[in-house]
C-alpha atoms as a PDB file:
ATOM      1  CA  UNK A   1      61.284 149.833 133.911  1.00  0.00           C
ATOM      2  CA  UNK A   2      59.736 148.583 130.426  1.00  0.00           C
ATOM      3  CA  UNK A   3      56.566 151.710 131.103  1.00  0.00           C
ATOM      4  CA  UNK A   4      59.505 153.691 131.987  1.00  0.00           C
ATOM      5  CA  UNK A   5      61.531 153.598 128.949  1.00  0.00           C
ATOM      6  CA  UNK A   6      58.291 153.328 126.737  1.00  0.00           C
ATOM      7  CA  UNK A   7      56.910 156.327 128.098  1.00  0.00           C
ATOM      8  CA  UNK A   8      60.795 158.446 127.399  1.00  0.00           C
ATOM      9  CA  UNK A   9      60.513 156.962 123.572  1.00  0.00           C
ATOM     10  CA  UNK A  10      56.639 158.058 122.934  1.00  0.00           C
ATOM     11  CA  UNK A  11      57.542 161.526 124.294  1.00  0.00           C
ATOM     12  CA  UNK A  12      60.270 161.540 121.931  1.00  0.00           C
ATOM     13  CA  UNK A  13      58.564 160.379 118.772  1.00  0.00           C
ATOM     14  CA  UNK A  14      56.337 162.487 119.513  1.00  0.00           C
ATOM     15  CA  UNK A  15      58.333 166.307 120.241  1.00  0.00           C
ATOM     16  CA  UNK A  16      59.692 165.147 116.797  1.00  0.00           C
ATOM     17  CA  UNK A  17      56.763 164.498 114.732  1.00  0.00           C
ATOM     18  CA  UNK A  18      55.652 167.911 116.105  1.00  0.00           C
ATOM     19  CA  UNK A  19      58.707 169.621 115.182  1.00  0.00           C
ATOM     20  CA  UNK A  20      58.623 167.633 111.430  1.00  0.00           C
ATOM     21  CA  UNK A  21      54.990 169.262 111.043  1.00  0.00           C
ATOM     22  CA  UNK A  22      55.674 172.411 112.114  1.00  0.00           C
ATOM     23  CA  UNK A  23      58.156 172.778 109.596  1.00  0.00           C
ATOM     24  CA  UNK A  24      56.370 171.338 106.590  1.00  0.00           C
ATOM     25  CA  UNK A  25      53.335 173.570 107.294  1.00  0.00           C
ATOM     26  CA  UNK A  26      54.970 177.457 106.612  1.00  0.00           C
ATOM     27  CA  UNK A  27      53.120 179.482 103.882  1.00  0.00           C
ATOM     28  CA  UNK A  28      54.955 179.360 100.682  1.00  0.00           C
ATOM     29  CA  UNK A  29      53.927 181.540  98.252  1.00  0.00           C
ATOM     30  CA  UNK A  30      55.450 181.001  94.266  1.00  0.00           C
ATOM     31  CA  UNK A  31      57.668 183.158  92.492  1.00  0.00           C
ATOM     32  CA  UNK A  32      56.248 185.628  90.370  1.00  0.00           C
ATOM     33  CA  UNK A  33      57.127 185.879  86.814  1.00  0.00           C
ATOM     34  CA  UNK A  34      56.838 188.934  85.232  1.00  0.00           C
ATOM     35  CA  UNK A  35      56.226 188.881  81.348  1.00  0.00           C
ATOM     36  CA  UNK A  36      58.823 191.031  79.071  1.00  0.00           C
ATOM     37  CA  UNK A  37      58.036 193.769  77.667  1.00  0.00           C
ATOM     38  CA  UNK A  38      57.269 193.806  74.074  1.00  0.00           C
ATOM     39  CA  UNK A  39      57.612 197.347  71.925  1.00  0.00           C
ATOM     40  CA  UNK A  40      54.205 197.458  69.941  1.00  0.00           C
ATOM     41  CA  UNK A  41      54.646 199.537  66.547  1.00  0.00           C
ATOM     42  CA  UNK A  42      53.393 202.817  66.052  1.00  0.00           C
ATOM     43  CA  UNK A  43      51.484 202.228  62.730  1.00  0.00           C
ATOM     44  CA  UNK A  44      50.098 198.916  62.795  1.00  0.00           C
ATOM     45  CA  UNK A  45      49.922 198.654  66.603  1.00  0.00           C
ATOM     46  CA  UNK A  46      51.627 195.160  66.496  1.00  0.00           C
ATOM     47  CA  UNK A  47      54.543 193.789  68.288  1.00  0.00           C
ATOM     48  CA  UNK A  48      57.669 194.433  66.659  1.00  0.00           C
ATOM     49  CA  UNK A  49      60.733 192.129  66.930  1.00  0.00           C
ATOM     50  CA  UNK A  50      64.148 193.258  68.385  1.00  0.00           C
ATOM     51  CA  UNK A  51      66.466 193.756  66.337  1.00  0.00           C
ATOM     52  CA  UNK A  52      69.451 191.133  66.601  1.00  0.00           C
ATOM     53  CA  UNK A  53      72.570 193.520  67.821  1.00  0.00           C
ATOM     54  CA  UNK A  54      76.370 192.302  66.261  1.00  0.00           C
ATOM     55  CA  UNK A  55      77.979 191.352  69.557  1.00  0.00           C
ATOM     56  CA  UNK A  56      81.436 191.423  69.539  1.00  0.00           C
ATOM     57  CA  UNK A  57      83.069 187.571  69.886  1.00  0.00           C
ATOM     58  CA  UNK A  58      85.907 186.724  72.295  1.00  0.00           C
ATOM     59  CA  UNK A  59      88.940 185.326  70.786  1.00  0.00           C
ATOM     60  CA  UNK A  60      88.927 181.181  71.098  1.00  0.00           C
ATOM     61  CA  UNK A  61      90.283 180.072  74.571  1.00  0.00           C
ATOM     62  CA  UNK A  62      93.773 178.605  74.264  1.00  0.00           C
ATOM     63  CA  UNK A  63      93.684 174.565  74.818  1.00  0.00           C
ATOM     64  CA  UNK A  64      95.348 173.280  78.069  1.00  0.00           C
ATOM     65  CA  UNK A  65      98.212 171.290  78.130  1.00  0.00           C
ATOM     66  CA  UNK A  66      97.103 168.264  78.851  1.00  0.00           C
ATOM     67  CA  UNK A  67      98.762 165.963  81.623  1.00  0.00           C
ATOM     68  CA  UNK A  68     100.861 162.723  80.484  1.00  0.00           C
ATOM     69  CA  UNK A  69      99.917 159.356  81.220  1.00  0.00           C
ATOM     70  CA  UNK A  70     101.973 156.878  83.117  1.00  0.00           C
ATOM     71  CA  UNK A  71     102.330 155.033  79.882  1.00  0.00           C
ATOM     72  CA  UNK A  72     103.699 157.887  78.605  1.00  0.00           C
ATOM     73  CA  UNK A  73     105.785 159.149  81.277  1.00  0.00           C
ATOM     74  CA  UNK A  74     107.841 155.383  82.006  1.00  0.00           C
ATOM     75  CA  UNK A  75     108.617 155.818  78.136  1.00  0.00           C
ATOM     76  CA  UNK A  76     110.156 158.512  78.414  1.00  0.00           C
ATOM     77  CA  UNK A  77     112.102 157.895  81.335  1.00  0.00           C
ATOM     78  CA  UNK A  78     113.401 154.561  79.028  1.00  0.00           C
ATOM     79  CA  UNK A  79     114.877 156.672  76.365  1.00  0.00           C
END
């Protein structure tokens, strides 16, 4: 009974130490980067800068109202 039952938890260690490998072994290959383009200058040949464009700004978010307290509500509820 004892080879029995040591026998059905080797097998099982086993199938999953296989599986566990087999999954940890796959080719992985990296991201590639690509490098951004830069606009070289016509009469020196150098890299120029962009130039910064005005983006136009969002108006500020309104703040939420925020939620009382239970402080705050019971005091209320005593006036």
């Amino acid at each position: 009974m004892a080879n029995l039952v040591n026998e059905l938890v080797t097998g099982v260690v086993e199938s999953v130490i296989k599986e566990i490998l087999k999954k940890t072994t796959g080719k992985r290959s990296t991201t590639k980067r690509r490098k951004r383009q830069q606009t070289r200058s016509a009469t020196t040949g150098r890299f120029v800068r962009k130039k910064a464009t005005s983006t136009t700004r969002k108006p500020a978010k309104r703040q939420q109202s925020r939620r009382r307290t239970a402080r705050a509500r019971s005091r209320q509820r005593s006036r």
